[in-house]
C-alpha atoms as a PDB file:
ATOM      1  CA  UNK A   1       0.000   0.000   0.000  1.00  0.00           C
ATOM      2  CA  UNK A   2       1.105   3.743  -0.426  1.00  0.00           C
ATOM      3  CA  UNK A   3       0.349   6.799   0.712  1.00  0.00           C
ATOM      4  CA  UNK A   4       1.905  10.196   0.551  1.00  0.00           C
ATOM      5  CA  UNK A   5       1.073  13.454   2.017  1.00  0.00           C
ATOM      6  CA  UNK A   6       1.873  17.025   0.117  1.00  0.00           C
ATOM      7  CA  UNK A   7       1.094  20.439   1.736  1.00  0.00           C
ATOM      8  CA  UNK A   8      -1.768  22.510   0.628  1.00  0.00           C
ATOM      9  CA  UNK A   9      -1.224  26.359   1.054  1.00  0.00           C
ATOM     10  CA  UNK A  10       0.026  27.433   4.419  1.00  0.00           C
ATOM     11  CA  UNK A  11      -2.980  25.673   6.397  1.00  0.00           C
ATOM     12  CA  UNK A  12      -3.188  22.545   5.303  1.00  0.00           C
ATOM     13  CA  UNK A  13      -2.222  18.889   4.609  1.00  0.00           C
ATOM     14  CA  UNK A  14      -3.428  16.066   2.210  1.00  0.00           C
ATOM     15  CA  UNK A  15      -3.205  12.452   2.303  1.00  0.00           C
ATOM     16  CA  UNK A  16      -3.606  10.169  -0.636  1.00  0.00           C
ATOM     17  CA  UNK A  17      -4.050   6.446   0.494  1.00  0.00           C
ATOM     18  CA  UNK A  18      -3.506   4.266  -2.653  1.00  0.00           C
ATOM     19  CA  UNK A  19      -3.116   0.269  -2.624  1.00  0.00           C
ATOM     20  CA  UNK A  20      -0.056  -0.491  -4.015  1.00  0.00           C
ATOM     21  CA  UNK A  21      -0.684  -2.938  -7.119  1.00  0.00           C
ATOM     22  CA  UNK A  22       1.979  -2.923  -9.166  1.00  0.00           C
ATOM     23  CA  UNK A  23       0.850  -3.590 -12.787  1.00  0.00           C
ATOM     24  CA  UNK A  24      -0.896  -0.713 -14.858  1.00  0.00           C
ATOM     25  CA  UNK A  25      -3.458  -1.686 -16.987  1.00  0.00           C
ATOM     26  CA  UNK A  26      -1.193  -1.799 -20.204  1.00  0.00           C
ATOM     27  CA  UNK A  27       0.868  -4.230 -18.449  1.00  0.00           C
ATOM     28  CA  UNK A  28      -1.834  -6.348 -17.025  1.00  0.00           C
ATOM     29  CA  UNK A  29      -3.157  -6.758 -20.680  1.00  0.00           C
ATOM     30  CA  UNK A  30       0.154  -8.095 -21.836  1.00  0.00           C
ATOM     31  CA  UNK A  31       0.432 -10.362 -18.358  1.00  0.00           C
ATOM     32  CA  UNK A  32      -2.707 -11.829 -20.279  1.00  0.00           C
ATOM     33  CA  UNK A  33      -2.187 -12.182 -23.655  1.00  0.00           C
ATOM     34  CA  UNK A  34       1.052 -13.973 -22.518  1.00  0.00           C
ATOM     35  CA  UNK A  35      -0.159 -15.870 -20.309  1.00  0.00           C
ATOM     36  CA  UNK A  36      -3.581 -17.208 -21.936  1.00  0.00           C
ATOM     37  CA  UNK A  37      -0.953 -17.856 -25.296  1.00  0.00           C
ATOM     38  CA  UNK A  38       0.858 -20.357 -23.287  1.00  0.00           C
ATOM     39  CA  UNK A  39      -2.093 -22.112 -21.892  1.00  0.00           C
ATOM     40  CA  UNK A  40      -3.958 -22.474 -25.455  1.00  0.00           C
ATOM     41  CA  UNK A  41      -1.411 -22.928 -27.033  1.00  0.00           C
ATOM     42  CA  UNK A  42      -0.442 -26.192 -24.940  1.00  0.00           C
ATOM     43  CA  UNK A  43      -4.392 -26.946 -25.191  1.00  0.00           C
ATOM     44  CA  UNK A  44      -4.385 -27.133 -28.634  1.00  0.00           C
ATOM     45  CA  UNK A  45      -1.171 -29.116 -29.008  1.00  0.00           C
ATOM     46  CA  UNK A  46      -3.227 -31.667 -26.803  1.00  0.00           C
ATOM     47  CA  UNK A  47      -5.990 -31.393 -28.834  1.00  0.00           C
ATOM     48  CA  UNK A  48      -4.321 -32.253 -32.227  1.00  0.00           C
ATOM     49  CA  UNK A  49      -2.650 -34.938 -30.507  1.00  0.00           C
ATOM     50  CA  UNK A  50      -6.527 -36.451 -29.302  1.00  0.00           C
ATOM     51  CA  UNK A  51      -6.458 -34.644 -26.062  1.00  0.00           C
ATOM     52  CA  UNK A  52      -9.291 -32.480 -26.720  1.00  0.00           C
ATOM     53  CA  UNK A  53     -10.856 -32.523 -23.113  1.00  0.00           C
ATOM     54  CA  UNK A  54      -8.152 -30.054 -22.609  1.00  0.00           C
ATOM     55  CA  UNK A  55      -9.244 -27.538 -24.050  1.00  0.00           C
ATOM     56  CA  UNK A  56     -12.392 -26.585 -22.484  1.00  0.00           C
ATOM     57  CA  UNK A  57     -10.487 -26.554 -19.338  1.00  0.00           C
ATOM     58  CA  UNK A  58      -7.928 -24.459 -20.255  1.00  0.00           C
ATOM     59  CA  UNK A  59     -10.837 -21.840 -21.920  1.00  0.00           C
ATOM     60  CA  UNK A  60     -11.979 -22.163 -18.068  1.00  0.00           C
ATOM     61  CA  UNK A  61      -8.228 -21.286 -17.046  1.00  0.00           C
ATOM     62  CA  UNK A  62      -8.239 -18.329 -19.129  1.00  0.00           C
ATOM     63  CA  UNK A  63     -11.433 -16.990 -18.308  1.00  0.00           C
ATOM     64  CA  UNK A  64     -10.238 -17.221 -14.751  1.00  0.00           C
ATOM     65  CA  UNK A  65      -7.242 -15.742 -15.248  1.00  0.00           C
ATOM     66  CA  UNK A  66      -8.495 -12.537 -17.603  1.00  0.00           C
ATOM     67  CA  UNK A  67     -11.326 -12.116 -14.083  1.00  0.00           C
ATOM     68  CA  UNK A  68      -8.887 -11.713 -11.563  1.00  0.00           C
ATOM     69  CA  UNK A  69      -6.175  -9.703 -13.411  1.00  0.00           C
ATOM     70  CA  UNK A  70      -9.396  -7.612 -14.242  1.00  0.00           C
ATOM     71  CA  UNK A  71     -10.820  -7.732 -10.975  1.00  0.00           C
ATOM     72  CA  UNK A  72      -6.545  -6.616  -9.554  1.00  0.00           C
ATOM     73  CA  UNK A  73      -6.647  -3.862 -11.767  1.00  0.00           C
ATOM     74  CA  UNK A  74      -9.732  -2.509 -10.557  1.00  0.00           C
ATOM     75  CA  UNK A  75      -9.011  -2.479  -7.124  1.00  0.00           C
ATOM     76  CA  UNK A  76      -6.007  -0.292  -7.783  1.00  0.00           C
ATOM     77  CA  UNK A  77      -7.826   2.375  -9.128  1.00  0.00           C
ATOM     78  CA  UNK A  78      -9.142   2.658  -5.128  1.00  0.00           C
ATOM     79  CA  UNK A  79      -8.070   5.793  -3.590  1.00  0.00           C
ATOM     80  CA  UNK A  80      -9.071   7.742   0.145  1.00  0.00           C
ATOM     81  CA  UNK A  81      -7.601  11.104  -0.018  1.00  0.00           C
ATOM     82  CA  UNK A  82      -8.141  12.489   3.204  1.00  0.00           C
ATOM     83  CA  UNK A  83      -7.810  16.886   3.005  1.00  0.00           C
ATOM     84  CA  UNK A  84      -6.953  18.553   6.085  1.00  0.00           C
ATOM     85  CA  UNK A  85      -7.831  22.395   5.385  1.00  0.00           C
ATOM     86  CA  UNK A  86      -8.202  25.512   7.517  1.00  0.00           C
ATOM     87  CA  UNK A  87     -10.768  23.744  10.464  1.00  0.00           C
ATOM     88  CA  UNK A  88     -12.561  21.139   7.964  1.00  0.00           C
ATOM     89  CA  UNK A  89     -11.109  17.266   7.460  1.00  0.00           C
ATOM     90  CA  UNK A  90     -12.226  16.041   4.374  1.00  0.00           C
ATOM     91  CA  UNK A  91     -12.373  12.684   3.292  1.00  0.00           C
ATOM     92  CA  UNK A  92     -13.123  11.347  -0.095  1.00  0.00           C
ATOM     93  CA  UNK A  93     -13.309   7.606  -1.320  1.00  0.00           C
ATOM     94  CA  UNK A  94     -13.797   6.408  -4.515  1.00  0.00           C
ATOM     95  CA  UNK A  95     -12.545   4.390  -7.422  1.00  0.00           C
ATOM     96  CA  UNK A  96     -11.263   6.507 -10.355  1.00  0.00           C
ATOM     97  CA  UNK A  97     -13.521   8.934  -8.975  1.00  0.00           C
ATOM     98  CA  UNK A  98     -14.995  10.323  -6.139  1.00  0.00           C
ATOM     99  CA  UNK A  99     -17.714   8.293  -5.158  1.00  0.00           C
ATOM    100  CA  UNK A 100     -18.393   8.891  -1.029  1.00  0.00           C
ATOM    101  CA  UNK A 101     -17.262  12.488   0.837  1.00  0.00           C
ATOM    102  CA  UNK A 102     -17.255  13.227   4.528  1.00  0.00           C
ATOM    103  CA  UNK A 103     -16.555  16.887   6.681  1.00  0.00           C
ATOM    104  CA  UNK A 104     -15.712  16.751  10.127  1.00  0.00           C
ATOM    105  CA  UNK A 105     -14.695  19.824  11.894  1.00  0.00           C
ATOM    106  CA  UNK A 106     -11.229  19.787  12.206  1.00  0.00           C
ATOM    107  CA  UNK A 107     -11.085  20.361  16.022  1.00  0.00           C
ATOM    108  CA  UNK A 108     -13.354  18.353  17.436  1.00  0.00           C
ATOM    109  CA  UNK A 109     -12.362  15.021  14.853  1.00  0.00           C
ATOM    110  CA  UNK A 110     -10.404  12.313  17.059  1.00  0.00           C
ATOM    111  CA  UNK A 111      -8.235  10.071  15.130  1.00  0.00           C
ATOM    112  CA  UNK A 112      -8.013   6.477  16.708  1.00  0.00           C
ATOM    113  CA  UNK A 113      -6.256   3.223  16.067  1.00  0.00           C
ATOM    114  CA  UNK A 114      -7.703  -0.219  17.605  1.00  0.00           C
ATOM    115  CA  UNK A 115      -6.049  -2.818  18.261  1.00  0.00           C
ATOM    116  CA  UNK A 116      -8.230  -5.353  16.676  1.00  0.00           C
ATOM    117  CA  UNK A 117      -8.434  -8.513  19.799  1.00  0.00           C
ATOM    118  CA  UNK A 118      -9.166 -11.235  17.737  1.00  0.00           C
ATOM    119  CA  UNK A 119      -6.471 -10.873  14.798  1.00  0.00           C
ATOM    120  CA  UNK A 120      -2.954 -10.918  15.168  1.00  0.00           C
ATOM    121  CA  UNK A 121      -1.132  -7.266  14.844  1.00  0.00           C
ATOM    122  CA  UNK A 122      -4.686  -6.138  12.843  1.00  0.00           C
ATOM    123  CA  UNK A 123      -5.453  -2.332  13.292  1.00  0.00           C
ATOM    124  CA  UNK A 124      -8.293  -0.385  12.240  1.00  0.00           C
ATOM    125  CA  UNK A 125      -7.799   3.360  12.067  1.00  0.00           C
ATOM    126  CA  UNK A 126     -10.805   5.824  12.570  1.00  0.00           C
ATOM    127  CA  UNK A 127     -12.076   8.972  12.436  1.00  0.00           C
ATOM    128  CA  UNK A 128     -14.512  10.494  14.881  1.00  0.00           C
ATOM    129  CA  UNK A 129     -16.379  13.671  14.895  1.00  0.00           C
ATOM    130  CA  UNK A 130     -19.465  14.098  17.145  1.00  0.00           C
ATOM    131  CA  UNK A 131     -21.741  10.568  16.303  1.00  0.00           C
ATOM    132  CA  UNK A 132     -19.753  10.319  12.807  1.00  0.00           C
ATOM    133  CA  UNK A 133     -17.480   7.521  12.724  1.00  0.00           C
ATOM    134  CA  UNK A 134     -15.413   6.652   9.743  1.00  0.00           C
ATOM    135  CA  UNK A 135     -12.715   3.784   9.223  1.00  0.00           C
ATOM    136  CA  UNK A 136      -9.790   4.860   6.623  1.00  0.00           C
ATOM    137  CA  UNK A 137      -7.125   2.842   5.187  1.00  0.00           C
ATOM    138  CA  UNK A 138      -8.537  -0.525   5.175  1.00  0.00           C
ATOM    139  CA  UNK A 139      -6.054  -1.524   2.838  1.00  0.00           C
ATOM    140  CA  UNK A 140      -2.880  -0.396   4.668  1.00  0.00           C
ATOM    141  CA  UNK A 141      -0.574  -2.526   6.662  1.00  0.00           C
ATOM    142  CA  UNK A 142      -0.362  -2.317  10.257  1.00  0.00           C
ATOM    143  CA  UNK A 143       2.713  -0.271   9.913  1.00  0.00           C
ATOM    144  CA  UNK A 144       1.161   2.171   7.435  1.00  0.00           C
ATOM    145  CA  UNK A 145      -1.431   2.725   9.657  1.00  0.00           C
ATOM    146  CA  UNK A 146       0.919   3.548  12.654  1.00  0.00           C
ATOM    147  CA  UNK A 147       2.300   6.036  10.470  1.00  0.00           C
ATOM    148  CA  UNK A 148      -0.980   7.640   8.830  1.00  0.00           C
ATOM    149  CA  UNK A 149      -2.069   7.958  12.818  1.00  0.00           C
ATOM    150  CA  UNK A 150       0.864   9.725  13.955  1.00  0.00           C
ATOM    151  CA  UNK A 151       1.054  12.038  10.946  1.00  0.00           C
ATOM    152  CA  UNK A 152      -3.047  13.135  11.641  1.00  0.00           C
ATOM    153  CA  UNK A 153      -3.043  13.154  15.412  1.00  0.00           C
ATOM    154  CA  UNK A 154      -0.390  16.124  14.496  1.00  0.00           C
ATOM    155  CA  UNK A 155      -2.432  17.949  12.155  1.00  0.00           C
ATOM    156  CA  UNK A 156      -5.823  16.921  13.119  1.00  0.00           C
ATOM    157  CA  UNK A 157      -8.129  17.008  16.816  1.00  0.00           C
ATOM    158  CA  UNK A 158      -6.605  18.845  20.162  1.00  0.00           C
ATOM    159  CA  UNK A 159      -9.491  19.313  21.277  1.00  0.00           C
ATOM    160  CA  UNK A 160     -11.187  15.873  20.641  1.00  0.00           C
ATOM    161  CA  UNK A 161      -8.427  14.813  23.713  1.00  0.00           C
ATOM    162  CA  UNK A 162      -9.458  17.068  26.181  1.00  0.00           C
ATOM    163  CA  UNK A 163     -11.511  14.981  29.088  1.00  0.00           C
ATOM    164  CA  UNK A 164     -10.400  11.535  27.331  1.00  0.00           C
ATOM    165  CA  UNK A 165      -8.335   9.203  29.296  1.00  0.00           C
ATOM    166  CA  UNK A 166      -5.418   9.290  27.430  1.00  0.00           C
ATOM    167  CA  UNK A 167      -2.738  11.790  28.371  1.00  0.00           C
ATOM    168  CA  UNK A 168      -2.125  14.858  26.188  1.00  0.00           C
ATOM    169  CA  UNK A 169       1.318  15.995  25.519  1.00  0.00           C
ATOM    170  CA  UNK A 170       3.172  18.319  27.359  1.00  0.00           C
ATOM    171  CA  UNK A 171       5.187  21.351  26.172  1.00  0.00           C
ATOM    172  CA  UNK A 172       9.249  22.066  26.865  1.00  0.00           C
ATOM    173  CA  UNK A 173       8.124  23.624  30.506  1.00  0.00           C
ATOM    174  CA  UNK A 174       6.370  20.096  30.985  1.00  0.00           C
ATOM    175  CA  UNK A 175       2.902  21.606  32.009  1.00  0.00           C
ATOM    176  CA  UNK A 176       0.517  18.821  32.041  1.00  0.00           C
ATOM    177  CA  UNK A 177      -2.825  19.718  30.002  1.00  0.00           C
ATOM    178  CA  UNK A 178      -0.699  22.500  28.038  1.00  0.00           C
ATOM    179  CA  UNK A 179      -1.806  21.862  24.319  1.00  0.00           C
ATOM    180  CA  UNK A 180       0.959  20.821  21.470  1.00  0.00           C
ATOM    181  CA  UNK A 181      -1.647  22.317  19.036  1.00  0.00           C
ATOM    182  CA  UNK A 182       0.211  26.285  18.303  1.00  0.00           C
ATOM    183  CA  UNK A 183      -2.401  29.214  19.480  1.00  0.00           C
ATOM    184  CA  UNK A 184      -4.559  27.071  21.780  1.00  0.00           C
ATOM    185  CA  UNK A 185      -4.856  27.976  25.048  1.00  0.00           C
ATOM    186  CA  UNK A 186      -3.831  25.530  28.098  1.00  0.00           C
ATOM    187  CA  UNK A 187      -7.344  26.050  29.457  1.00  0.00           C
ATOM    188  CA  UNK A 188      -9.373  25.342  26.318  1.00  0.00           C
ATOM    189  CA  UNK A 189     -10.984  22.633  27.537  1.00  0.00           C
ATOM    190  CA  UNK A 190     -12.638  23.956  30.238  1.00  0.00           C
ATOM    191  CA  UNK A 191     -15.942  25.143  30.099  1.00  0.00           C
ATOM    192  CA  UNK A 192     -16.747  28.925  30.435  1.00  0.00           C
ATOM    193  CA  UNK A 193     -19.967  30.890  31.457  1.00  0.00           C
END
């Protein structure tokens, strides 16, 4: 899987999550025609030779084959590109296109990775905003994801952290509950009035 992240203006980030399928589509088509050459043209050698129940299986093989280098070449069209711009998040998911977009205000979104209990070093890696919940990067590794979480929790959320049970991080004068986010106030989180 990939992703990369570019800077957009002075106030914010983008993050383009991309499986990482190697093959274009030009190159998948010759994969095919290669491939599907080999096995038909050992088919038909069987076949002149009497062998012809061959051949219908190896029509089968190819049939196969041309569905899943189709159905490979697909998938890698997926993209999540998640925008991170003045206070808005915005996520969009799609396949060559934008199909599904979400906004979540910047400051209140909480970005959370699970430790999934019943699989083995399995993640999943949310968003949260108010009673929105939304899983990105399904298709990363568990490493990616690491990585994808550390790079939003810096860009996206102090105040989502405020009240939660997990600690906040301090400055250099090592004030607990002073905020790492620049012109937010130590006290934000408490309520005023």
């Amino acid at each position: 899987m990939t992703t990369s992240t570019d800077i957009e203006g002075n106030s914010g980030r983008r993050f383009v999550l991309a499986p990482n399928i190697a093959p274009d589509w030009q190159q998948t088509v010759w994969i095919f025609i290669g491939m599907s050459s080999v096995c038909l043209g050992i088919a038909l050698v069987c076949t002149w030779f009497g062998f012809w129940p061959v051949l219908p299986f190896a029509g089968l093989e190819v049939i196969t084959l041309g569905w899943a280098l189709y159905a490979s070449a697909r998938r890698s069209l997926d993209r999540e590109v998640i925008h991170v711009v003045d206070n808005t998040v915005i996520v969009e998911k799609g396949r060559g296109r934008v199909e599904e977009r979400w906004e979540m205000d910047r400051t209140w979104t909480d970005v959370r990775l699970h430790q999934l209990s019943r699989r083995w070093d399995e993640t999943r890696l949310e968003l949260r905003s108010r009673e929105q919940t939304l899983i990105i990067g399904a298709f990363l590794d568990a490493d990616e994801r690491r990585s994808l979480d550390r790079a939003l929790r810096a860009c996206v959320g102090p105040m989502a952290r405020w009240g939660d049970d997990r600690p906040v991080s301090t400055t250099d004068s090592g004030e607990p509950g002073a905020s790492w986010a620049p012109g937010i106030a130590p006290n934000a989180g408490e309520k005023t009035g």
